[in-house]
Protein backbone atom coordinates (compact mmCIF):
# COMPACT_ATOMS: atom_id res chain seq x y z
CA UNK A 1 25.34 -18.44 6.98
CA UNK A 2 21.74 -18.38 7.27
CA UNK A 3 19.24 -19.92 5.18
CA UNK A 4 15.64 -19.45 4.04
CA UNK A 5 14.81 -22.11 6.15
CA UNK A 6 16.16 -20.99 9.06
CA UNK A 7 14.05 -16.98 8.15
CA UNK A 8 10.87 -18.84 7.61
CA UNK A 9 11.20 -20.56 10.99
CA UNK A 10 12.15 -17.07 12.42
CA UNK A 11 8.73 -15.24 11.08
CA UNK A 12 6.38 -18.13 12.04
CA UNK A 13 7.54 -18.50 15.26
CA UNK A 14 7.07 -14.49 15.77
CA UNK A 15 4.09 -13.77 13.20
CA UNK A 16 1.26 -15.28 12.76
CA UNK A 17 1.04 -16.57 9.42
CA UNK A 18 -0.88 -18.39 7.11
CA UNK A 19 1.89 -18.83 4.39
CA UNK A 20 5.21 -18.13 4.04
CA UNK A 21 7.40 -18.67 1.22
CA UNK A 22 11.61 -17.77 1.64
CA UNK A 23 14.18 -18.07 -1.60
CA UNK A 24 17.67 -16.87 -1.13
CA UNK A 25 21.20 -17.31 -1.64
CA UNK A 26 22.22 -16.91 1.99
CA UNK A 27 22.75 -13.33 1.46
CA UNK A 28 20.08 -12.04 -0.52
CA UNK A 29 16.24 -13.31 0.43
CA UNK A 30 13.07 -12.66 -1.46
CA UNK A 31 9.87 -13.90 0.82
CA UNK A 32 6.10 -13.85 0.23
CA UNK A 33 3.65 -13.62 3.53
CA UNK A 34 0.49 -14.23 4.15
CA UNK A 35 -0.92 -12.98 7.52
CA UNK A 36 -4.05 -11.94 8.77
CA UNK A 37 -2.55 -9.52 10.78
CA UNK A 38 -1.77 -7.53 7.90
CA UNK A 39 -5.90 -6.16 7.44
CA UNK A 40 -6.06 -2.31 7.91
CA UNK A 41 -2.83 -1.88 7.74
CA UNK A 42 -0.32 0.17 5.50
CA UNK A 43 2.42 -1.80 3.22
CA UNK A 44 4.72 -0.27 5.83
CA UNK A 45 3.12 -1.30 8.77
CA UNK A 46 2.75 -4.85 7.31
CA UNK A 47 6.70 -4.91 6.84
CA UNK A 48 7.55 -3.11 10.37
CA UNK A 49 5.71 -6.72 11.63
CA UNK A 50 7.63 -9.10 9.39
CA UNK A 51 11.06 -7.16 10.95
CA UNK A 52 9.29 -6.71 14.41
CA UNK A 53 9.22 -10.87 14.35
CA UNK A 54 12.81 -11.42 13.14
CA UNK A 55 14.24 -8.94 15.58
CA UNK A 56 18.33 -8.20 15.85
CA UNK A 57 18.61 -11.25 13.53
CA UNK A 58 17.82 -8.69 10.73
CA UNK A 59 20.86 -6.57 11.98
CA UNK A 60 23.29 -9.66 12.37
CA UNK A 61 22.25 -12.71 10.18
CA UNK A 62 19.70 -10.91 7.11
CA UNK A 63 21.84 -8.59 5.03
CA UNK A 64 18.83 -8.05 2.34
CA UNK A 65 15.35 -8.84 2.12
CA UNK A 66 12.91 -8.12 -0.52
CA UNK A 67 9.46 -9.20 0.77
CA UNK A 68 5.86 -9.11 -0.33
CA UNK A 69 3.21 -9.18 1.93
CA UNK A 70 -0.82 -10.13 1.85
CA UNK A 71 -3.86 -10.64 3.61
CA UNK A 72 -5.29 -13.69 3.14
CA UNK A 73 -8.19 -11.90 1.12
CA UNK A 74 -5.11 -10.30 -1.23
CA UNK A 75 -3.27 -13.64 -1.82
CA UNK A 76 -6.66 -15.66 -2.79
CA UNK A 77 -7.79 -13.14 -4.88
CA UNK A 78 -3.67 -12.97 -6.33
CA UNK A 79 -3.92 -17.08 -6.98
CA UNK A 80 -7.43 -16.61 -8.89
């Protein structure tokens, strides 16, 4: 079973990220990014990069994740 350790490892070491934050139960995950490689681009776009870096492990080890995603502008001005 994978853990939410083990799917923050797998987006940092394919996205470059400022923060990222994983809670689950082994089945179902909840994360929170931060990436600067999220400017200009859609909600969907930012998510198509977060499942770009975890690859075939989203077909075979992540069942469901629920993420939200920010530019480092977004989450600062979110943490105000």
């Amino acid at each position: 079973m994978v853990t939410p350790g083990q799917i923050e490892q797998y987006i940092k070491s394919g996205l470059e990220c400022e923060l990222v934050e994983v809670r689950g139960d082994g089945h179902h995950f909840e994360a929170v990014i931060v990436s600067s490689l999220f400017r200009g681009k859609s909600r969907v776009q930012q998510h198509q990069l977060v499942y770009s870096a975890l690859g075939e492990r989203m077909r075979e080890e992540v069942h469901a994740l629920s993420m939200k995603t920010y530019t480092p502008e977004d989450w600062a001005a979110r943490c105000r």
